[in-house]
PDB file of N, CA and C in Angstrom:
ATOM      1  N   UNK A   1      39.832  22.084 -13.371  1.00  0.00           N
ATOM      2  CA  UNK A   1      39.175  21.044 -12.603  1.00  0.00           C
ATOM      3  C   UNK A   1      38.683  21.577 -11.258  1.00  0.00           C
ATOM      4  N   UNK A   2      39.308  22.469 -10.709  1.00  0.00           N
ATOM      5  CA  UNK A   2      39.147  23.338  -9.251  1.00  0.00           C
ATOM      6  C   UNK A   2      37.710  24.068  -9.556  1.00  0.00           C
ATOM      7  N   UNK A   3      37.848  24.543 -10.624  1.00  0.00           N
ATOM      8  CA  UNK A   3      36.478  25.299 -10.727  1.00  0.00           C
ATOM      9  C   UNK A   3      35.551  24.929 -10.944  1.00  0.00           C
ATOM     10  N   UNK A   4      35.555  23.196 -11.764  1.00  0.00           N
ATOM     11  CA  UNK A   4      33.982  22.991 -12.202  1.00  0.00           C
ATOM     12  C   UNK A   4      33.838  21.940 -10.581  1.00  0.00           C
ATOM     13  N   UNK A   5      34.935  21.658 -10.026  1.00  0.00           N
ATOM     14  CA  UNK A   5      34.549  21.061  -8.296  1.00  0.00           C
ATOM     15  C   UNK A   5      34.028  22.361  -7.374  1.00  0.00           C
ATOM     16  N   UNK A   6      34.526  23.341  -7.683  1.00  0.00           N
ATOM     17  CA  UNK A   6      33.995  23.986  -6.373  1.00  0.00           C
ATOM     18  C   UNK A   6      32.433  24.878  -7.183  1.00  0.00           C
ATOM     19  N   UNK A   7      32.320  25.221  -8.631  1.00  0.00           N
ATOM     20  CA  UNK A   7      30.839  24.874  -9.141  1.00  0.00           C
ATOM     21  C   UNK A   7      29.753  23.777  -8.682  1.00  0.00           C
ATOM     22  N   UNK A   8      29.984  22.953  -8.883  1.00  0.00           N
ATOM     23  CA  UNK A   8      29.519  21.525  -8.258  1.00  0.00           C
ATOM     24  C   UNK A   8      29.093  21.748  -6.802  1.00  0.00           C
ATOM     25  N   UNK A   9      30.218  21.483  -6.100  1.00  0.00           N
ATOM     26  CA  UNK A   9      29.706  21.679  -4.928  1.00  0.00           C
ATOM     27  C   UNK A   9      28.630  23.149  -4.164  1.00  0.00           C
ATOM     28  N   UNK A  10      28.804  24.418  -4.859  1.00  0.00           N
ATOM     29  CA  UNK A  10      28.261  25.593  -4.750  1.00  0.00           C
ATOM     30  C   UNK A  10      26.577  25.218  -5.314  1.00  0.00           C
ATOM     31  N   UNK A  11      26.410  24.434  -6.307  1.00  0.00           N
ATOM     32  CA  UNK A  11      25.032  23.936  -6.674  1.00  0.00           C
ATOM     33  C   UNK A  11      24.755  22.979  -5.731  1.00  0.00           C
ATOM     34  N   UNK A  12      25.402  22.039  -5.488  1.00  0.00           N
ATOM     35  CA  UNK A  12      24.726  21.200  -4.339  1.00  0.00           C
ATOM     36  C   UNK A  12      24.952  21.314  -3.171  1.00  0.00           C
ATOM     37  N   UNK A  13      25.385  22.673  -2.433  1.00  0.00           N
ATOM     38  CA  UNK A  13      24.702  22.652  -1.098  1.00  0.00           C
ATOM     39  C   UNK A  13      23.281  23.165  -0.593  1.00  0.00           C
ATOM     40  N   UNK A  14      22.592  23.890  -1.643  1.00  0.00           N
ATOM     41  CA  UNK A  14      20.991  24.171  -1.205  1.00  0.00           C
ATOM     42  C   UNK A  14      20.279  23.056  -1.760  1.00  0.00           C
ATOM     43  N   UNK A  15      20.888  22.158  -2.702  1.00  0.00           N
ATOM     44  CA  UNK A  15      19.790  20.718  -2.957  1.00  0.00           C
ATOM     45  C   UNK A  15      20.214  20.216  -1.773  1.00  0.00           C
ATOM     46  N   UNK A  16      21.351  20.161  -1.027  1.00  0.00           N
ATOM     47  CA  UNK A  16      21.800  18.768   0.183  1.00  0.00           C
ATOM     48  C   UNK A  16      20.896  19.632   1.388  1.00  0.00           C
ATOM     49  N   UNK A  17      21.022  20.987   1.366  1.00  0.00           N
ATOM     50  CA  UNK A  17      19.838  21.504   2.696  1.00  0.00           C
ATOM     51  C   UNK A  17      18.379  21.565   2.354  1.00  0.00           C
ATOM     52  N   UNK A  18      18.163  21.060   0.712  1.00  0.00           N
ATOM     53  CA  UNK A  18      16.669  20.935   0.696  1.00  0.00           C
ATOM     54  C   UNK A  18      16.453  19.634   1.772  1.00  0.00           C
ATOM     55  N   UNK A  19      17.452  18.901   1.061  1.00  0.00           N
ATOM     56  CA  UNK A  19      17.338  16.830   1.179  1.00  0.00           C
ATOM     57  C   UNK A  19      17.496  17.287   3.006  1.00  0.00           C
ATOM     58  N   UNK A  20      18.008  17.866   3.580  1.00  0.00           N
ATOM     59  CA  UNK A  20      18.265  17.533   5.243  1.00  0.00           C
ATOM     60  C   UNK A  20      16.519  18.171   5.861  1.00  0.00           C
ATOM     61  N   UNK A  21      15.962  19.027   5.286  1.00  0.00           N
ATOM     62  CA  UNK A  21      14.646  20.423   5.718  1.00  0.00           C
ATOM     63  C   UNK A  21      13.872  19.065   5.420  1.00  0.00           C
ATOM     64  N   UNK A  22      14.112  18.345   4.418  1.00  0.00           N
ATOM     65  CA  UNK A  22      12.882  16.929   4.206  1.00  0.00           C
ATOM     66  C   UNK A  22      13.116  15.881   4.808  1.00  0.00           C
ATOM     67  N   UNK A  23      14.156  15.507   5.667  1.00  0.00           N
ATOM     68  CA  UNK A  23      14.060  14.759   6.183  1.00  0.00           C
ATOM     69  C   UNK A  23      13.707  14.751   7.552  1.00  0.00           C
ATOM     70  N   UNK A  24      13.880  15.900   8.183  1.00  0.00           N
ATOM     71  CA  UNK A  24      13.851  16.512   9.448  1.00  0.00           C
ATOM     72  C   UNK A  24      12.218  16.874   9.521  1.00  0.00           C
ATOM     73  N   UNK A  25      12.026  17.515   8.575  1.00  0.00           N
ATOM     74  CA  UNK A  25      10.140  17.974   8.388  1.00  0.00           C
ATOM     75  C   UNK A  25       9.885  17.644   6.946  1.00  0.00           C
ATOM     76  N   UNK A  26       9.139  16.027   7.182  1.00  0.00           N
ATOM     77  CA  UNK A  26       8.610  15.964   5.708  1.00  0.00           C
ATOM     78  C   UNK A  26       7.407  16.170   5.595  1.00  0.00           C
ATOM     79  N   UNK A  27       6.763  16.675   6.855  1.00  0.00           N
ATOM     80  CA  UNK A  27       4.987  17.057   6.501  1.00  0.00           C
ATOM     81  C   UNK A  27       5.495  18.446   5.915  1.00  0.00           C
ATOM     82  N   UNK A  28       5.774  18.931   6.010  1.00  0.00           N
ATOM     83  CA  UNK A  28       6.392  20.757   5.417  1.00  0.00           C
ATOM     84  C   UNK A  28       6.688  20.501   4.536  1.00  0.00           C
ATOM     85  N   UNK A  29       7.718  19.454   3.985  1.00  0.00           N
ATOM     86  CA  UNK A  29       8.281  19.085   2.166  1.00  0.00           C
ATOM     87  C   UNK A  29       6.738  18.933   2.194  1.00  0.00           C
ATOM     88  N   UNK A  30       6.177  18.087   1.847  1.00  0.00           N
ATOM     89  CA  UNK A  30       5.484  17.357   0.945  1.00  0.00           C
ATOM     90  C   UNK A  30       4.507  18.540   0.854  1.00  0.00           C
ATOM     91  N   UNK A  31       4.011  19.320   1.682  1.00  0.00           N
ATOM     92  CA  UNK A  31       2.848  19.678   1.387  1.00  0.00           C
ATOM     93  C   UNK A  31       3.294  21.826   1.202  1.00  0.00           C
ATOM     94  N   UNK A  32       4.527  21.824   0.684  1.00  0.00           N
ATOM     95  CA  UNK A  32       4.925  22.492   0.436  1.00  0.00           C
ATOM     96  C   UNK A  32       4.108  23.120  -1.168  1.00  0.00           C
ATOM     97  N   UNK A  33       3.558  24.563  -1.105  1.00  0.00           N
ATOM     98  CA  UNK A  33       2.951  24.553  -2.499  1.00  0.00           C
ATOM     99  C   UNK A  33       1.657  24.741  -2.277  1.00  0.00           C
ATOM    100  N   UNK A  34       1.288  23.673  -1.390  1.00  0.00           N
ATOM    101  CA  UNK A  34       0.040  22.831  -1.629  1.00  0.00           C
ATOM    102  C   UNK A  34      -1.090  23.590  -0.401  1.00  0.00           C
ATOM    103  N   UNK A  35      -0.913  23.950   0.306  1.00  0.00           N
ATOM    104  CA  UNK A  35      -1.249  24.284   1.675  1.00  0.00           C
ATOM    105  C   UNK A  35      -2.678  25.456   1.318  1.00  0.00           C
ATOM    106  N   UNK A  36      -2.785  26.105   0.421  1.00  0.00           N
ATOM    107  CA  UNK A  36      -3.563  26.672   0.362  1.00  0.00           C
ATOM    108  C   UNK A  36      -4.878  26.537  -0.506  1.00  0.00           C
ATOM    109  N   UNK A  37      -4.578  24.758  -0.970  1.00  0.00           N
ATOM    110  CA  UNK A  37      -5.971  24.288  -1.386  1.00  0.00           C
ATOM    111  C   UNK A  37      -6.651  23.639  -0.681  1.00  0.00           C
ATOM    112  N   UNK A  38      -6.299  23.631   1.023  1.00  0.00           N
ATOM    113  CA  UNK A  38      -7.032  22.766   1.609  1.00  0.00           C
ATOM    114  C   UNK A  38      -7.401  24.228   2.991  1.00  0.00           C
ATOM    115  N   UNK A  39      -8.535  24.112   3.309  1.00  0.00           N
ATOM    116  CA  UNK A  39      -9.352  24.749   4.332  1.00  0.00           C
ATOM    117  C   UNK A  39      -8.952  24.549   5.940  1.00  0.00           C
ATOM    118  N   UNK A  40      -8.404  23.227   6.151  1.00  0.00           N
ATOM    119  CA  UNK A  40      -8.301  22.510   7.375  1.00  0.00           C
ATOM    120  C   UNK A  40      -6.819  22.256   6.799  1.00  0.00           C
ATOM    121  N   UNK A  41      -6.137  22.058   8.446  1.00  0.00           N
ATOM    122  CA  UNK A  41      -4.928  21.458   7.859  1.00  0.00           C
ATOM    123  C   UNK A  41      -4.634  20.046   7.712  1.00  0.00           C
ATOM    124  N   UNK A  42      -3.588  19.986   6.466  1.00  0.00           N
ATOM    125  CA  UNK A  42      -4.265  18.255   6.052  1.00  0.00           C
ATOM    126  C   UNK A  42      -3.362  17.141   6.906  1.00  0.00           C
ATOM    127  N   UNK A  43      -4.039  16.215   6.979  1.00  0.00           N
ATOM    128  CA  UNK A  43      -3.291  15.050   7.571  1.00  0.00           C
ATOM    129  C   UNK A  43      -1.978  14.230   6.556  1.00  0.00           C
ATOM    130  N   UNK A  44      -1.253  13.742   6.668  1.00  0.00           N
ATOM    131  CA  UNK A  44      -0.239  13.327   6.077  1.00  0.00           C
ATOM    132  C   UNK A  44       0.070  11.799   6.053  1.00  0.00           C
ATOM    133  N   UNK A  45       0.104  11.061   5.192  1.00  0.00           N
ATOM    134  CA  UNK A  45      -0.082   9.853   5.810  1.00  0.00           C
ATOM    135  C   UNK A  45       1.507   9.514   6.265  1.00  0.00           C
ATOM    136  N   UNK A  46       1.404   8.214   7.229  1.00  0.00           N
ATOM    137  CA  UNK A  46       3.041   7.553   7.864  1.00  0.00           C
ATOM    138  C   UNK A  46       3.584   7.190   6.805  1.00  0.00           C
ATOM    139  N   UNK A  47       2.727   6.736   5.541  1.00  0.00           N
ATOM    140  CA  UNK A  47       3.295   5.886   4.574  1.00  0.00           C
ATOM    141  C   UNK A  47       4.413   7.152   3.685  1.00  0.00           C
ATOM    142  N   UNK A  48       3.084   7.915   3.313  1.00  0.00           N
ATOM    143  CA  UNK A  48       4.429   9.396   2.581  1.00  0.00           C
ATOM    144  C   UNK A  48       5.064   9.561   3.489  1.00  0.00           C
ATOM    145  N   UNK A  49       5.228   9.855   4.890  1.00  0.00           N
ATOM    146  CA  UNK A  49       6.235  10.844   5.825  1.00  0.00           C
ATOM    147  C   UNK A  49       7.604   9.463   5.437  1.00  0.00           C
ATOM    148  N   UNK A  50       7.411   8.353   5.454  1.00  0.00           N
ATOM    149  CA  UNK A  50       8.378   7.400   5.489  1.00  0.00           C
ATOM    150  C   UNK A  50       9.095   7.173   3.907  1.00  0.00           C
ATOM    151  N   UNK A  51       8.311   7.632   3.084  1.00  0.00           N
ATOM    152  CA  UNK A  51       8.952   7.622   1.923  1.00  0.00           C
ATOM    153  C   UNK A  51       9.885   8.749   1.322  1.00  0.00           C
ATOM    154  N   UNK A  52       9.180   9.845   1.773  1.00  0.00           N
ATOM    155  CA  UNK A  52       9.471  10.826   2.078  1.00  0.00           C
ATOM    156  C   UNK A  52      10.960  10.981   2.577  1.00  0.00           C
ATOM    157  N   UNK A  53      11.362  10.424   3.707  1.00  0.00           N
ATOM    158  CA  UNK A  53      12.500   9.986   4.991  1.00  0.00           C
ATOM    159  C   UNK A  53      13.397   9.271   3.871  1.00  0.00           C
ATOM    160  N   UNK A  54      12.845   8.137   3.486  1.00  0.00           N
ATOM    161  CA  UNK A  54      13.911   7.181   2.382  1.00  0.00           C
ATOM    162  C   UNK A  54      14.416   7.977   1.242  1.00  0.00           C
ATOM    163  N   UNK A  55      13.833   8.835   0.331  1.00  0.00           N
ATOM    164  CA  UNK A  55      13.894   8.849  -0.864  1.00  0.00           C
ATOM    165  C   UNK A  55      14.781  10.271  -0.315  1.00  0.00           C
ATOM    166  N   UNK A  56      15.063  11.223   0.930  1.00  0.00           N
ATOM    167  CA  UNK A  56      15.716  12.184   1.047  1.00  0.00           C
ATOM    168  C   UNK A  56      17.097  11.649   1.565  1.00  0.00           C
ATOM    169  N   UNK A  57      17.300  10.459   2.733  1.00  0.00           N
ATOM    170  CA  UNK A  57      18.612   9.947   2.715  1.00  0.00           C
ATOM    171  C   UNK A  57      19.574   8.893   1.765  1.00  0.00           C
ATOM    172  N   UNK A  58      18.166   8.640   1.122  1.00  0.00           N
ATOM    173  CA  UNK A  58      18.990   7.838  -0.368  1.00  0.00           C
ATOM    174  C   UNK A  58      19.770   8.909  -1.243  1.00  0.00           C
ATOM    175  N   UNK A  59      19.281   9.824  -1.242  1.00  0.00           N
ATOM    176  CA  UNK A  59      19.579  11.155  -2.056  1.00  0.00           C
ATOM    177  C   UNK A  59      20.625  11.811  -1.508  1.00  0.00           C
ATOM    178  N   UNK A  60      20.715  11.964  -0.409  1.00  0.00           N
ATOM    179  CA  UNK A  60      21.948  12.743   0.035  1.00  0.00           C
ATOM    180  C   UNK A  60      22.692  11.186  -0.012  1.00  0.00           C
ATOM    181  N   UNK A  61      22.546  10.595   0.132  1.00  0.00           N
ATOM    182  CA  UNK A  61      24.400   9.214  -0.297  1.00  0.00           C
ATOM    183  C   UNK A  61      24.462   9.069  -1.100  1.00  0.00           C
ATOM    184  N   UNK A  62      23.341   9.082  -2.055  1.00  0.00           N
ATOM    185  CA  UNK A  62      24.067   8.495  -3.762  1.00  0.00           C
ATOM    186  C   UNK A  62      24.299   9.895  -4.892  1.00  0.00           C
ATOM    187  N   UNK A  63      23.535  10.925  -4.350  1.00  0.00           N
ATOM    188  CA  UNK A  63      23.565  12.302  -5.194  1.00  0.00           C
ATOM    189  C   UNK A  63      25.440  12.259  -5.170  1.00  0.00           C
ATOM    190  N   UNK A  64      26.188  12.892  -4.028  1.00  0.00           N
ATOM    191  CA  UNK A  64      27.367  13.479  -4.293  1.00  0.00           C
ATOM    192  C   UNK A  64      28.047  11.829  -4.706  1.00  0.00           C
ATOM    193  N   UNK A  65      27.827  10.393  -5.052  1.00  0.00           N
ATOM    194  CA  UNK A  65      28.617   8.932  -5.379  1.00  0.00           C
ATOM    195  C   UNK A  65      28.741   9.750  -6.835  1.00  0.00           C
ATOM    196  N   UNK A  66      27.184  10.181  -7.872  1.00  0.00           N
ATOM    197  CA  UNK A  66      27.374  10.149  -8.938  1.00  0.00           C
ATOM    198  C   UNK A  66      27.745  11.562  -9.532  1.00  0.00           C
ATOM    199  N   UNK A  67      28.188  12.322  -8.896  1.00  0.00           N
ATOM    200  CA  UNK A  67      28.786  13.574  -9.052  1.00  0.00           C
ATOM    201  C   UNK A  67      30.378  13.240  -8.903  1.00  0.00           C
ATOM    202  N   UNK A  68      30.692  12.820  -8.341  1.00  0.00           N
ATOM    203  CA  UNK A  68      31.916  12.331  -7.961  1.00  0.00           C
ATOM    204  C   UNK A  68      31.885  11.016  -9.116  1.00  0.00           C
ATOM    205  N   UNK A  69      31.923  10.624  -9.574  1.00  0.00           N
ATOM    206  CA  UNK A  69      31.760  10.085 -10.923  1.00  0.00           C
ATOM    207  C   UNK A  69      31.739  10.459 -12.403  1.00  0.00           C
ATOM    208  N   UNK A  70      30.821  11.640 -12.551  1.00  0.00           N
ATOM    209  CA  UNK A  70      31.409  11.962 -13.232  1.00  0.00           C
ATOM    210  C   UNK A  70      32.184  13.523 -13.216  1.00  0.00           C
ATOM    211  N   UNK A  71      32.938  13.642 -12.202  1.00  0.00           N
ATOM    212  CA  UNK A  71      33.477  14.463 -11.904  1.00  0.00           C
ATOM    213  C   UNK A  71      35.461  14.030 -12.250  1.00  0.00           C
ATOM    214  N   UNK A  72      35.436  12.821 -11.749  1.00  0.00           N
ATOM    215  CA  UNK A  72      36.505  12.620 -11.578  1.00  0.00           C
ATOM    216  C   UNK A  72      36.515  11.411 -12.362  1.00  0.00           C
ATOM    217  N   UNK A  73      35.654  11.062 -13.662  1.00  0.00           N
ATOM    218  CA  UNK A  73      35.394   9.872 -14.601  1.00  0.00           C
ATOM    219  C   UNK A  73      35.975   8.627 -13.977  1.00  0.00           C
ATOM    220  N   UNK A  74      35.424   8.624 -13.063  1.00  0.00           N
ATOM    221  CA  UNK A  74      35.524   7.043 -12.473  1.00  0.00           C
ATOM    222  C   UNK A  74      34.856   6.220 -13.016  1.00  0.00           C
ATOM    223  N   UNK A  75      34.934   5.121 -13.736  1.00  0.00           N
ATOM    224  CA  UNK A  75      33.790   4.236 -14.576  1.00  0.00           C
ATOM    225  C   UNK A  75      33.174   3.663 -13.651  1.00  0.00           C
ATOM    226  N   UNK A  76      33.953   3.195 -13.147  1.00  0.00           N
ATOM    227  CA  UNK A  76      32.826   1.658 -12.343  1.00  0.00           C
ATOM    228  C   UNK A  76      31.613   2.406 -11.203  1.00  0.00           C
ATOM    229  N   UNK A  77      31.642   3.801 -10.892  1.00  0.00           N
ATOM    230  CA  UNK A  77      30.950   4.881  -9.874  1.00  0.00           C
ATOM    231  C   UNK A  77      30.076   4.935 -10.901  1.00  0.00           C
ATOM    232  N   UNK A  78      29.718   4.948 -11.976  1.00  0.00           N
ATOM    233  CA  UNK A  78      28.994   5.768 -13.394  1.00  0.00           C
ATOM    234  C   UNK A  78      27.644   4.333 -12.842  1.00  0.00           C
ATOM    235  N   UNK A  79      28.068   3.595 -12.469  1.00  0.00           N
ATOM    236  CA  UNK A  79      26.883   2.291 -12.554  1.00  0.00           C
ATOM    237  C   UNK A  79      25.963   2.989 -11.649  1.00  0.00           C
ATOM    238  N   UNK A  80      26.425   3.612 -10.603  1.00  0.00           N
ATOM    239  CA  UNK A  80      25.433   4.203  -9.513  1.00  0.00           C
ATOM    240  C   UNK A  80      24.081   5.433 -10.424  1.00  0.00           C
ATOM    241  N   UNK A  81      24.294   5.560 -11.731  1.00  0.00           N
ATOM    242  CA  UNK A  81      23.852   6.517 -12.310  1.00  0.00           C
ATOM    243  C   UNK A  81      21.908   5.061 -12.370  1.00  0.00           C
ATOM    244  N   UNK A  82      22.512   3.841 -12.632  1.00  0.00           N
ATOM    245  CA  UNK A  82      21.469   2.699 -12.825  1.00  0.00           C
ATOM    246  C   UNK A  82      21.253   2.504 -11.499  1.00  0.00           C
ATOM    247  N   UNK A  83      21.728   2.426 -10.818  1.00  0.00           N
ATOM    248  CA  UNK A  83      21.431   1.374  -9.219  1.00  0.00           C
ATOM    249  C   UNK A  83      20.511   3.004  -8.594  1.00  0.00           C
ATOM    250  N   UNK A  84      20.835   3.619  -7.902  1.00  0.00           N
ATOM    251  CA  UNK A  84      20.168   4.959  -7.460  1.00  0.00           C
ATOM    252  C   UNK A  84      18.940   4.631  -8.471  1.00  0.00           C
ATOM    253  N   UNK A  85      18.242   5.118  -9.309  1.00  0.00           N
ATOM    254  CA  UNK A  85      16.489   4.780  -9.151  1.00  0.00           C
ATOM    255  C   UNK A  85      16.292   3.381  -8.717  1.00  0.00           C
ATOM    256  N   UNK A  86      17.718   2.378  -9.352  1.00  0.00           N
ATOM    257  CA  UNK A  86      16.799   1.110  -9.021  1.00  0.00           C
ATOM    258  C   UNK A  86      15.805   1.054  -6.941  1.00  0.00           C
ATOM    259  N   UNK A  87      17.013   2.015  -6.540  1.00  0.00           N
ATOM    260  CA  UNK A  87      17.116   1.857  -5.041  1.00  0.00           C
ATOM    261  C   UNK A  87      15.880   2.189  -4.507  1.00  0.00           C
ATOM    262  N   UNK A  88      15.547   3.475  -5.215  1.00  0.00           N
ATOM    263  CA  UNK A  88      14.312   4.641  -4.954  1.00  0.00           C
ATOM    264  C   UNK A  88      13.340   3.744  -5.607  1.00  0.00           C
ATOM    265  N   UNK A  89      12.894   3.262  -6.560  1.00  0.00           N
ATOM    266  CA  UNK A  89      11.766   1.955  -7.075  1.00  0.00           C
ATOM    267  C   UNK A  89      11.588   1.020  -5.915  1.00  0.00           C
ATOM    268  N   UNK A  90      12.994   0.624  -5.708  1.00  0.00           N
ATOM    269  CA  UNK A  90      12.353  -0.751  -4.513  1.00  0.00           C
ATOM    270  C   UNK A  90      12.004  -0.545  -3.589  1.00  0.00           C
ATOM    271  N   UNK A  91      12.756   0.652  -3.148  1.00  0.00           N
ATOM    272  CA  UNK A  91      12.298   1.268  -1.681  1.00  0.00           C
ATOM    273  C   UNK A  91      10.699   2.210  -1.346  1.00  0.00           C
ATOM    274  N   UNK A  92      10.448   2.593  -2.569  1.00  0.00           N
ATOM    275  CA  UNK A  92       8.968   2.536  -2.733  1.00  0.00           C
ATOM    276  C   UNK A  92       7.941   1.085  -2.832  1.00  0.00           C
ATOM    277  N   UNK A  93       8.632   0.771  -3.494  1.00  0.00           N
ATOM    278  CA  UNK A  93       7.403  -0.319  -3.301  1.00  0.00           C
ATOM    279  C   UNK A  93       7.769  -1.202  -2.240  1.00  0.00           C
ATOM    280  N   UNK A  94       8.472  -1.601  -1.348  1.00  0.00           N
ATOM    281  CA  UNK A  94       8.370  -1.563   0.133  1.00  0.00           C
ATOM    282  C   UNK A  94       7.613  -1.152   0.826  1.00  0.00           C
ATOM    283  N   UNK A  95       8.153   0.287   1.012  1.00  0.00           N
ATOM    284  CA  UNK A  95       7.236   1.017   1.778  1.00  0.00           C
ATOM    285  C   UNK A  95       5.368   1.017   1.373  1.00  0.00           C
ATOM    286  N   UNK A  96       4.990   1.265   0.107  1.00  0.00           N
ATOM    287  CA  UNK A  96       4.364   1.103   0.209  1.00  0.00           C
ATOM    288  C   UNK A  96       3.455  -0.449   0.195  1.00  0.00           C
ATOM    289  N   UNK A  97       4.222  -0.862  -0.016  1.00  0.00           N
ATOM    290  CA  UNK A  97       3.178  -2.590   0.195  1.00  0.00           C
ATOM    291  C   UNK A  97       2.764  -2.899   1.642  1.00  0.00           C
ATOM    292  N   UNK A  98       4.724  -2.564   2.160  1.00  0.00           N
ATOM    293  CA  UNK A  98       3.865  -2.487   3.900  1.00  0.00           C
ATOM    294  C   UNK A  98       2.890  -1.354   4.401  1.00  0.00           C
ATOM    295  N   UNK A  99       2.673  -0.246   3.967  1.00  0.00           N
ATOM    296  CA  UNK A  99       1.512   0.131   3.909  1.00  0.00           C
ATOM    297  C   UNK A  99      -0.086  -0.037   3.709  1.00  0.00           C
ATOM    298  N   UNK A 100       0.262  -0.951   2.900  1.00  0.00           N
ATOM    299  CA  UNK A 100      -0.866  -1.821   2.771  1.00  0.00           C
ATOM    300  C   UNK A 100      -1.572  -2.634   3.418  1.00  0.00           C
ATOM    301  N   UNK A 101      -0.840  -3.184   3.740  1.00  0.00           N
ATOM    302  CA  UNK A 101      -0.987  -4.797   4.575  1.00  0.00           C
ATOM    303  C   UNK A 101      -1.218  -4.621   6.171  1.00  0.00           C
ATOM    304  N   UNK A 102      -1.059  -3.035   6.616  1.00  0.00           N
ATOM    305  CA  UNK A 102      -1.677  -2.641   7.739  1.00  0.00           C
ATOM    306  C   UNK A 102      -3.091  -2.226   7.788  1.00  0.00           C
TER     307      UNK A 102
END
């Protein structure tokens, strides 16, 4: 059990320092890749930088809930496996509706 926890955790500390590098600089996430199909440097909209922001601190709280779930077969934690996208769905379409409506 020691080994597939400290496995676990050895895989998710460069996803938890991707999730912190995107929340701190999400014009750099997002346009990570991408940077050399555009001539000028590109503008970013508030609406991605903010979704961007949500969908990286939703991720670092519910990533290690459902690892820890099924790590340590907690049932009633296993629901977070359904609620986590539900969270990331609503919280997109939030963000972006109020995007809209400006």
């Amino acid at each position: 059990m020691e080994k597939l926890l400290f496995i676990g955790v050895f895989f998710l500390m460069p996803l938890y320092a991707a999730m912190i590098w995107s929340y701190f600089y999400p014009e750099d996430s997002i346009l990570v890749g991408k940077r050399w199909m555009y001539e000028e440097e590109p503008e970013v909209s508030k609406t991605a930088i903010r979704y961007t922001k949500f969908s990286s601190i939703t991720l670092m709280i519910g990533l290690p809930i459902v690892v820890i779930s099924f790590l340590f077969k907690i049932y009633i934690l296993r629901l977070s496996v359904v609620i986590l996208p539900l969270v990331l769905i609503m919280g997109a379409l939030k963000i972006y509706s109020d995007g809209l409506e400006r």
